[in-house]
Protein backbone atom coordinates (compact mmCIF):
# COMPACT_ATOMS: atom_id res chain seq x y z
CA UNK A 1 130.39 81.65 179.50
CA UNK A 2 127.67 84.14 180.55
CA UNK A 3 129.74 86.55 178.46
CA UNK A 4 130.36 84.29 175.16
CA UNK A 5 126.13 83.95 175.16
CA UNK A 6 126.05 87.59 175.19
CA UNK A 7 128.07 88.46 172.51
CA UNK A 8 126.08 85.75 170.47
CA UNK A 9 122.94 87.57 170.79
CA UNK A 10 124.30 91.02 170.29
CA UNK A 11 125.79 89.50 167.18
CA UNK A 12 122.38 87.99 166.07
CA UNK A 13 120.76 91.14 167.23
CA UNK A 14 122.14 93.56 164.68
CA UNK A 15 122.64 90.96 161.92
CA UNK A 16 119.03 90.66 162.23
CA UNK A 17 119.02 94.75 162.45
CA UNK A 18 121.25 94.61 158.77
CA UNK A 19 118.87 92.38 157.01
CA UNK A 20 116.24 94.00 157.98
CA UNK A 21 117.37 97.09 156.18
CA UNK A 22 118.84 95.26 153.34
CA UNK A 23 115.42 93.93 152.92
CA UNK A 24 114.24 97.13 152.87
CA UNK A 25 116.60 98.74 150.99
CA UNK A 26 116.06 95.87 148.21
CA UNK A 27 111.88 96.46 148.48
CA UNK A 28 112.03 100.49 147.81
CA UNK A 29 114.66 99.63 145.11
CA UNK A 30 111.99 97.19 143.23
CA UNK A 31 109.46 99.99 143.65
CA UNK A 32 111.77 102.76 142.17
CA UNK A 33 112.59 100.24 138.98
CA UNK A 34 109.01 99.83 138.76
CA UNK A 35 108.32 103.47 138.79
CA UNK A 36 110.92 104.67 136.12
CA UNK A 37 109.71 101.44 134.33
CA UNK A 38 105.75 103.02 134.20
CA UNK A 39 107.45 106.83 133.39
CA UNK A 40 108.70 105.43 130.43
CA UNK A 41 106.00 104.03 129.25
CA UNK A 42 103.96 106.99 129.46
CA UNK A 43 106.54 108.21 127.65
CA UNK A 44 106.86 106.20 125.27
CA UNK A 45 102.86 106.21 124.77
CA UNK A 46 103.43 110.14 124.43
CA UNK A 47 106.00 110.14 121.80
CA UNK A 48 104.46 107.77 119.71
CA UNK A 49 101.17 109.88 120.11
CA UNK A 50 103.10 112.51 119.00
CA UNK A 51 104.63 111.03 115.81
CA UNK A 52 101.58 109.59 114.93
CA UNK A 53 99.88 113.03 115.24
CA UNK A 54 102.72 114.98 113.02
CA UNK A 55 102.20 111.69 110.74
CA UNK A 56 98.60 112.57 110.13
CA UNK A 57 99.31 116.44 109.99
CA UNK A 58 101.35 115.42 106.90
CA UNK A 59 98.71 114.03 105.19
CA UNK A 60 96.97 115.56 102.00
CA UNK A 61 94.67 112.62 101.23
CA UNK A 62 94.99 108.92 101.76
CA UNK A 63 95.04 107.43 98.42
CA UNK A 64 95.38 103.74 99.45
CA UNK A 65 94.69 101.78 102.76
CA UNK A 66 95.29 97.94 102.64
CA UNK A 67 96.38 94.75 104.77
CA UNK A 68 96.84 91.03 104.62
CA UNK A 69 97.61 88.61 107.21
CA UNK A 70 101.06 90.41 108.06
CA UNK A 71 100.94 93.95 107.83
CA UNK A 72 98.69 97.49 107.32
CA UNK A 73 99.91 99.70 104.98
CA UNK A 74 98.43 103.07 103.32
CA UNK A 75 100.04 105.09 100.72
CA UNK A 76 99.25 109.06 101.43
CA UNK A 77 99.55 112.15 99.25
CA UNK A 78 101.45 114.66 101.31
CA UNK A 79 100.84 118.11 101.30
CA UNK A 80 104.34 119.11 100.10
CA UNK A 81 103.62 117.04 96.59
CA UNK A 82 105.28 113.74 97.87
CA UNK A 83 103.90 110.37 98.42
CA UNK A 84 104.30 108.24 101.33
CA UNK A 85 104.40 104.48 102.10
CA UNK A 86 104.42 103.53 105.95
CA UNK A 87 103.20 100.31 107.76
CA UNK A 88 102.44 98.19 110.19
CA UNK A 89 103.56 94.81 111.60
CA UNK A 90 100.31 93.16 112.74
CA UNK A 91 98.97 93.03 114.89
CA UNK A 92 99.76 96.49 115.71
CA UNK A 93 97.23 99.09 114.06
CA UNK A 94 97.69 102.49 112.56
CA UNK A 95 97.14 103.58 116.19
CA UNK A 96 100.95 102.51 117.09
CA UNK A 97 104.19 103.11 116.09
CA UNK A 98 105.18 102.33 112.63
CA UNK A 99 107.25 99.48 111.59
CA UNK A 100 108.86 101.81 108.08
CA UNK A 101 108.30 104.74 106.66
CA UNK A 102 109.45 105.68 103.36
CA UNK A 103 109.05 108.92 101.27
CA UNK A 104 110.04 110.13 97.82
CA UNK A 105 107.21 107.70 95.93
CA UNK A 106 106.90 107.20 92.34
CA UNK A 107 103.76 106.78 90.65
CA UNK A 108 103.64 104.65 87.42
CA UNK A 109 100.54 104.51 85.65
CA UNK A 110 99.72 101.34 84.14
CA UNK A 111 98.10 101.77 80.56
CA UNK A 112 95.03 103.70 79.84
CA UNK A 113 92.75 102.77 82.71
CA UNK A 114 94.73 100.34 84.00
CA UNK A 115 95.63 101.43 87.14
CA UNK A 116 98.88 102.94 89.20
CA UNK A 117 102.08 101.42 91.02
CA UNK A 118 103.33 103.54 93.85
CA UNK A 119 107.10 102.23 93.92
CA UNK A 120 109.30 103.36 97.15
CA UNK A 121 112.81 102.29 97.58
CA UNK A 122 115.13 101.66 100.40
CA UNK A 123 118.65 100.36 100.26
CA UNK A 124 118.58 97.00 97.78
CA UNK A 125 114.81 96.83 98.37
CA UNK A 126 111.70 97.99 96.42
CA UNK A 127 108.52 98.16 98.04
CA UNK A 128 105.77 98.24 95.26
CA UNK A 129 101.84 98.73 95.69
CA UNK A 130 99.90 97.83 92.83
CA UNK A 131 95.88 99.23 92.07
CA UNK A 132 95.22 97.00 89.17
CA UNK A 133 92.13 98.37 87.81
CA UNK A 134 92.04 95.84 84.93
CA UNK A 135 92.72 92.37 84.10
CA UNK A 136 92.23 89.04 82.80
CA UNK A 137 90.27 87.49 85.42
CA UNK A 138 88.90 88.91 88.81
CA UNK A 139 92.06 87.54 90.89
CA UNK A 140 94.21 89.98 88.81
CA UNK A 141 92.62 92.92 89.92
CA UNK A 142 92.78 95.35 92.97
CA UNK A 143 95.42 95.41 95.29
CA UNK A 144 98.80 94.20 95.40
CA UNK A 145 102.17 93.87 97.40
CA UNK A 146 105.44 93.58 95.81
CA UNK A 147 108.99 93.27 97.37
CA UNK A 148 111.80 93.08 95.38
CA UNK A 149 115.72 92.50 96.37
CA UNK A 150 118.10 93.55 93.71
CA UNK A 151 115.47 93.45 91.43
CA UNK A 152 114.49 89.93 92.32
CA UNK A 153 110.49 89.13 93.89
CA UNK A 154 110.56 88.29 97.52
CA UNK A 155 106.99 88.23 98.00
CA UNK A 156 103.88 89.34 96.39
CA UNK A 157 100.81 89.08 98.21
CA UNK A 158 97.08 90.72 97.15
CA UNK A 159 95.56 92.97 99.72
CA UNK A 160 92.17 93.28 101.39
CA UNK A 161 91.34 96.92 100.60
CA UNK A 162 90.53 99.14 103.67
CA UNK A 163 89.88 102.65 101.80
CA UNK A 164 87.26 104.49 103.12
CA UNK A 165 84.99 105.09 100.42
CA UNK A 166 84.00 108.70 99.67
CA UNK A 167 81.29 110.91 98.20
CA UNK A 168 82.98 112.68 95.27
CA UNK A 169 79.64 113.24 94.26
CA UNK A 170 79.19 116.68 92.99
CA UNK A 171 75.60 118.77 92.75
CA UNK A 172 76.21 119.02 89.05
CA UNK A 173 78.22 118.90 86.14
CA UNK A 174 79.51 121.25 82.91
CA UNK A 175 79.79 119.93 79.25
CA UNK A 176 83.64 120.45 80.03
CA UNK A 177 83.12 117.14 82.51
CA UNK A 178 81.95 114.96 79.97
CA UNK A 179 84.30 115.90 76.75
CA UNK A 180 87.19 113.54 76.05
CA UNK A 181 87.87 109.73 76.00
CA UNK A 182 86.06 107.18 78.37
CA UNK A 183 87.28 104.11 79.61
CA UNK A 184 85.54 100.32 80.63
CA UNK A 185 87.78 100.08 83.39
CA UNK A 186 88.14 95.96 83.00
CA UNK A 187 87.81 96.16 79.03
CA UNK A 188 89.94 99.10 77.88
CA UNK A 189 88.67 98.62 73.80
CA UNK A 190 84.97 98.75 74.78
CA UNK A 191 84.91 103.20 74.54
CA UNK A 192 83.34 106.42 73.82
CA UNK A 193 84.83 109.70 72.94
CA UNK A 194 82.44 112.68 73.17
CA UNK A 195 83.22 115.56 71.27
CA UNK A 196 83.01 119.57 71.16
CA UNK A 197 80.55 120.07 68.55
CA UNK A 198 78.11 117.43 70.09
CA UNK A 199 79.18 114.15 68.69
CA UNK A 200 80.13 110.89 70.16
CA UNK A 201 81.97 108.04 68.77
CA UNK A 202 81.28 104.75 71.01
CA UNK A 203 83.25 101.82 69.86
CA UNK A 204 81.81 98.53 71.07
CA UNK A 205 85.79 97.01 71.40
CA UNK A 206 84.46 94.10 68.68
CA UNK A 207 85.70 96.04 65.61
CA UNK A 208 82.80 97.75 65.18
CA UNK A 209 81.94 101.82 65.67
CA UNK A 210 78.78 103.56 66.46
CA UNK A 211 78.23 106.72 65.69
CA UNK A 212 75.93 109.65 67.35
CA UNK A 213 74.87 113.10 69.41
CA UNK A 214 74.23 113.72 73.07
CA UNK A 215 72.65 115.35 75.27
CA UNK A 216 73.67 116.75 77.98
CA UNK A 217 71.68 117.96 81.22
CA UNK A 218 73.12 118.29 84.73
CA UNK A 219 73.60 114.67 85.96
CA UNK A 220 71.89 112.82 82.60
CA UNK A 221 73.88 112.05 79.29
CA UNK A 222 71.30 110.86 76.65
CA UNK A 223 73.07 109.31 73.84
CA UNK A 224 71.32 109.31 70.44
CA UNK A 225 72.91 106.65 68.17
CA UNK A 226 72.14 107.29 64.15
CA UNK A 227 71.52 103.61 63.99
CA UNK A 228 68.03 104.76 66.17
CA UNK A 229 69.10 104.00 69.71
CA UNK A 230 69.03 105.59 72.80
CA UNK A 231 71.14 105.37 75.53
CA UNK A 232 71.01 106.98 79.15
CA UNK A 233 73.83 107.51 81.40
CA UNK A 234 74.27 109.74 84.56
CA UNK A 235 77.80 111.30 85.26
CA UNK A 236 79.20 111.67 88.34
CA UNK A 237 82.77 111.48 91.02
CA UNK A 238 84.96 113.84 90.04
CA UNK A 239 86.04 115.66 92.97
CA UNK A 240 89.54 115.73 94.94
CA UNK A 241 91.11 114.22 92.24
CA UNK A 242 89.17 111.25 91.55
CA UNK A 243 87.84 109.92 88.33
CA UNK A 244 84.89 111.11 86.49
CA UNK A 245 82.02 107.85 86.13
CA UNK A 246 79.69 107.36 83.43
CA UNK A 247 77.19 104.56 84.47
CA UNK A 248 74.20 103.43 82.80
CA UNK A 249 72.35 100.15 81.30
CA UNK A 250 74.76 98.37 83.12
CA UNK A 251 77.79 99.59 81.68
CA UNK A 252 80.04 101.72 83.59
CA UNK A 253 83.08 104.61 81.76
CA UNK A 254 85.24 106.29 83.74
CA UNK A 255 87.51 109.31 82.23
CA UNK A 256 90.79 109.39 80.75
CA UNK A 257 92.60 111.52 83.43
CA UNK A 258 95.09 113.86 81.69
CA UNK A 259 98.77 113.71 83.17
């Protein structure tokens, strides 16, 4: 009997021994997961640091920065000539790892003065920004979101604009600045047209054509009407590829940008 009770412990003894390792073995196992779980992370934080870095390197000049409710998305000039569309599904930011990126834009200008469409496609799908600069009523305008499948509209959505507004502003101007055609940007008819040999031609976009001479100094544009009037307007924008403003008496121009 005395032998039969012995055993029994023994037994108990190092089954007790084997759990105890098991235990063990289980615990540093958990700890190892969790390790190689936070290494890839770090990782993972790395590479998209580095993606979003060569990203950025790739970047000429942002030309459009927008969201809604759903996603970011900016459109950037590249420095190799191409244009870029990438986004973000919210609520990730332009800190983290893209949701799509697509290349090889095209840029469709809408009218004279009435803004561009950068289209990118991918597969059966069309991604389309709009930058309406005109329109009927104030809804119309500014920024848009297009998808199309197969040609058909999947959604279409206006943006809250997020461009960072820059000083173009330069220290002065030439007579070279202000020849050519200028634009209302919301009322395309209402024009002027300055001239080489010092003559403008404003058209008021009711029919009816006013006639004149300028002067030009630095920043100031006077306009001298032949009906008597004077008008004074100060020029600027202009650099980096933006567009040349003529504001004044509450009226503001901007230049017909040649293609």
């Amino acid at each position: 009997m005395r032998k039969i009770l012995s055993l029994v412990i023994l037994i108990s003894f190092f089954s007790c021994k084997n759990s105890e390792k098991e235990n063990n073995l289980n615990q540093k196992e958990t700890e190892l997961n969790q390790k190689e779980n936070q290494l890839e992370s770090k990782t993972k934080k790395i590479e998209v640091k580095e993606q979003i870095l060569k990203l950025n390197t790739e970047v000429q000049n942002n030309i459009i920065h927008c969201d809604n409710k759903k996603f970011t998305i900016k459109i950037d000039n590249l420095k190799n000539g191409d244009i870029r569309y990438i986004s973000w599904n919210k609520p990730k930011t332009i800190s983290d790892e893209p949701n799509l990126i697509l290349y090889d834009g095209k840029v469709e200008r809408q009218g004279t003065g009435g803004g561009y469409h950068y289209v990118f496609k991918s597969g059966e799908w069309s991604y389309i920004i709009e930058n309406n600069l005109m329109g009927e009523t104030a809804e119309s305008m500014g920024i848009f979101l297009k998808l199309l499948n197969n040609g058909k509209q999947q959604l279409y959505s206006k943006m809250t604009d997020l461009t960072t507004e820059k000083d173009f502003d330069l220290k002065s101007y030439s007579r070279k600045n202000l020849i050519g055609n200028w634009w209302t940007p919301h009322y395309a008819v209402r024009k002027i047209r300055f001239n080489e040999n010092g003559t403008f031609l404003f058209e008021n976009g009711d029919g009816k054509n006013f006639k004149g001479k300028f002067e030009f100094n630095d920043k100031s544009v006077i306009l001298n009407f032949d009906n008597g009037l004077d008008k004074v307007m100060t020029i600027g924008g202009g650099y980096d590829n933006t567009s040349l403003k003529l504001a004044g008496d509450g009226e503001n121009f901007v230049k017909e940008r040649k293609e």
